[in-house]
Protein backbone atom coordinates (compact mmCIF):
# COMPACT_ATOMS: atom_id res chain seq x y z
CA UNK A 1 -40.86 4.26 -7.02
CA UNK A 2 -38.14 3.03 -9.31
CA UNK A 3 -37.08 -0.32 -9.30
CA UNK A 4 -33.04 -1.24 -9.34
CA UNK A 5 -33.06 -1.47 -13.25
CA UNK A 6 -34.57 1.82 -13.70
CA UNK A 7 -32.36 3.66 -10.80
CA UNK A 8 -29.48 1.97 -12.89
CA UNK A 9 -30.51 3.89 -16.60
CA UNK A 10 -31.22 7.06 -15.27
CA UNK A 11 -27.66 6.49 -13.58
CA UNK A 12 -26.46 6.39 -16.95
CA UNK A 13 -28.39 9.23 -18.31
CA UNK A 14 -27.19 11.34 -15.19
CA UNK A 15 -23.53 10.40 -15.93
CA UNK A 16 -23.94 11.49 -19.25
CA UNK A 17 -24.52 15.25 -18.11
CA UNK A 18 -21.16 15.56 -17.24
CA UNK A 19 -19.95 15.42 -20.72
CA UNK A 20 -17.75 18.04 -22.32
CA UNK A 21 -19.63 18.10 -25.15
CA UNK A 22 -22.73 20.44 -24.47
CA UNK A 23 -25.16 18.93 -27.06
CA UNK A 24 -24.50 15.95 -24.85
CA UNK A 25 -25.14 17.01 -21.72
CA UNK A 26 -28.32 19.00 -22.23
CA UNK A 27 -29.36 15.99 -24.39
CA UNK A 28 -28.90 13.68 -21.20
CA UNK A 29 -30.54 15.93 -19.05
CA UNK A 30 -33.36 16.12 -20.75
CA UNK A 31 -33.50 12.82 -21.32
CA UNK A 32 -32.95 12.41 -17.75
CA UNK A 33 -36.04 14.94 -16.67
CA UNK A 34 -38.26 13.05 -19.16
CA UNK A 35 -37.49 9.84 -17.73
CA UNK A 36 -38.50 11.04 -14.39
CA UNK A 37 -42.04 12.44 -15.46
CA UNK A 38 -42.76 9.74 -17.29
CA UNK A 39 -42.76 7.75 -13.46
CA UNK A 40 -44.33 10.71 -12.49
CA UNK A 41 -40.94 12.14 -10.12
CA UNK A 42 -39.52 15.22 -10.67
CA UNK A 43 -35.84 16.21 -9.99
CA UNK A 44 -36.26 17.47 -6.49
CA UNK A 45 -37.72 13.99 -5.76
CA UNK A 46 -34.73 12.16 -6.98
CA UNK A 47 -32.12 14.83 -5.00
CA UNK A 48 -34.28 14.52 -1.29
CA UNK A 49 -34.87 10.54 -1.77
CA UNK A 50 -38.17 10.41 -1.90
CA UNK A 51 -38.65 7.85 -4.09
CA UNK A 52 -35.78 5.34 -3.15
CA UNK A 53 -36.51 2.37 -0.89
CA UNK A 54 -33.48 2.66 1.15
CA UNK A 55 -33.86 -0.25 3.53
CA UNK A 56 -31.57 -2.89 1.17
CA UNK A 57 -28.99 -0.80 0.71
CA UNK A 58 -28.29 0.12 4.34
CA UNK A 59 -28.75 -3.16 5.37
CA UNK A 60 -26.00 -4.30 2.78
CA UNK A 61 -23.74 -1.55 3.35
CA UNK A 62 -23.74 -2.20 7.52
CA UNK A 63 -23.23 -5.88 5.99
CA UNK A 64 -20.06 -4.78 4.72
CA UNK A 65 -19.24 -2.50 7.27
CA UNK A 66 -19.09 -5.50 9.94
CA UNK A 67 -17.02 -7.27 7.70
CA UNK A 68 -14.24 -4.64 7.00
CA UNK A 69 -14.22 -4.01 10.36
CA UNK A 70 -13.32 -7.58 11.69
CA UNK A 71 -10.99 -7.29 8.48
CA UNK A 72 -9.04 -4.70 9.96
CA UNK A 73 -8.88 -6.41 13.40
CA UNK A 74 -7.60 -9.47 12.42
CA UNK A 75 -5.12 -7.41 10.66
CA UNK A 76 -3.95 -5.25 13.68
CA UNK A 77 -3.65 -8.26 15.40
CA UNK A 78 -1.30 -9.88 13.02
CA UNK A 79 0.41 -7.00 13.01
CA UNK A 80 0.93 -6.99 16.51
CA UNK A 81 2.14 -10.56 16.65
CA UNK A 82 4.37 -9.55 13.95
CA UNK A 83 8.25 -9.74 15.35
CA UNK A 84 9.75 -6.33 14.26
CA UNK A 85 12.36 -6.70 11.37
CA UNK A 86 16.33 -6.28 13.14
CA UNK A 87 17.31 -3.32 11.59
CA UNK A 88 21.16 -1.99 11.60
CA UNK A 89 21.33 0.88 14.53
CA UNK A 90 22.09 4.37 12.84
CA UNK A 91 25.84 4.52 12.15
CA UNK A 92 26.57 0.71 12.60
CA UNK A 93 27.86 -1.51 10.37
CA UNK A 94 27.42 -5.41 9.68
CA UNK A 95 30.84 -7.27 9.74
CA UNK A 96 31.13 -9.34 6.69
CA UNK A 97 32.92 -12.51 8.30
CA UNK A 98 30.68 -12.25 11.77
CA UNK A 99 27.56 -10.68 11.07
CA UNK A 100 28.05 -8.63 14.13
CA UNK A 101 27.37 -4.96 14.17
CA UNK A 102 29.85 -2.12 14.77
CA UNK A 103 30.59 1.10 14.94
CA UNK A 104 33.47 2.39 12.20
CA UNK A 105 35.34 5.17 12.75
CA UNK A 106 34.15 8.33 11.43
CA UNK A 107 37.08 9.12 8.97
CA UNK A 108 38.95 7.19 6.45
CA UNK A 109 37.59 4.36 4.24
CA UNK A 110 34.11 2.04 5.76
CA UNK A 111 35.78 -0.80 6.97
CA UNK A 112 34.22 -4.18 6.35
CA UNK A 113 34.94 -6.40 9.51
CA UNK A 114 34.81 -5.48 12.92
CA UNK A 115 38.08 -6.52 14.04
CA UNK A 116 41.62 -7.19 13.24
CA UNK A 117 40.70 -10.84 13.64
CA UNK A 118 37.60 -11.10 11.70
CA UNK A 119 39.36 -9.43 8.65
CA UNK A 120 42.22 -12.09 8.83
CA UNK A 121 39.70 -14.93 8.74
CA UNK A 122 37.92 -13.67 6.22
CA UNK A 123 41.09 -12.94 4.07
CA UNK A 124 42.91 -16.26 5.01
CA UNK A 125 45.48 -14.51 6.76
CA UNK A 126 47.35 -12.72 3.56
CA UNK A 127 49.20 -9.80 3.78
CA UNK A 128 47.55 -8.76 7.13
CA UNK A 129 49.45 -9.69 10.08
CA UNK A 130 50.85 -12.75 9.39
CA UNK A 131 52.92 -13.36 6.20
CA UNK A 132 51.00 -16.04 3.81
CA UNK A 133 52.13 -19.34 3.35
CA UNK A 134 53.88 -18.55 -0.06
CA UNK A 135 56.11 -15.79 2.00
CA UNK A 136 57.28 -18.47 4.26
CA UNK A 137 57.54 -21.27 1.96
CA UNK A 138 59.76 -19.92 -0.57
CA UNK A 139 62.94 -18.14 0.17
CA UNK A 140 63.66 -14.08 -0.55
């Protein structure tokens, strides 16, 4: 049996055969196969499990498992407390004075306001509709 501290070196070594460099690699896996006879294992061992006591780690990793799992439903829950975002409908617009959405025409220039009205409030009257207050205060 290999402890954790072995398991982790010939880790390493394994890792190592995946090198690009073939000195390397046939280095490591002989380092590797050595390693293994010297705790008296041989590669077919290591690849079936024999020799790994696999009781910690599954207990840890269902560990874990419970926890993401009541992770992801307190997530789904918030989720589904969540208030959806109010999006703008497909071809509506958001008047800039009121805030209320509308539907512009489909030709000529976007408009910005959604009425007559809304535009002359947000404009102070000016040019549109009613003459300003400069128009009527001076004579032509």
């Amino acid at each position: 049996m290999l402890n954790a501290k072995e398991r982790k070196r010939l880790g390493d070594v394994l890792a190592l055969t995946a090198s690009t460099h073939d000195g390397e690699a046939i280095a490591a896996m002989r380092t590797a196969h050595a390693y293994l006879h010297e705790h008296g294992l041989t590669i077919r061992d290591v690849v079936s499990g024999k020799h790994l006591d696999l009781a910690p780690a599954l207990s840890f990793l269902l560990k874990q498992l419970a926890t993401e799992q009541a992770r992801v439903a307190w997530l789904q829950q918030a989720l589904a407390a969540r208030k959806p975002a109010a999006t703008p409908q497909r071809n509506k617009r958001a008047c800039q004075h009121c805030g209320k959405l509308f539907a512009p025409k489909n030709h000529g220039r976007v408009p910005k306001y959604c009425s007559v009205a809304c535009r002359q409030a947000a404009n102070g009257a000016g040019w549109h509709g009613k003459r300003s207050s400069w128009y009527n205060n001076h004579s032509v």
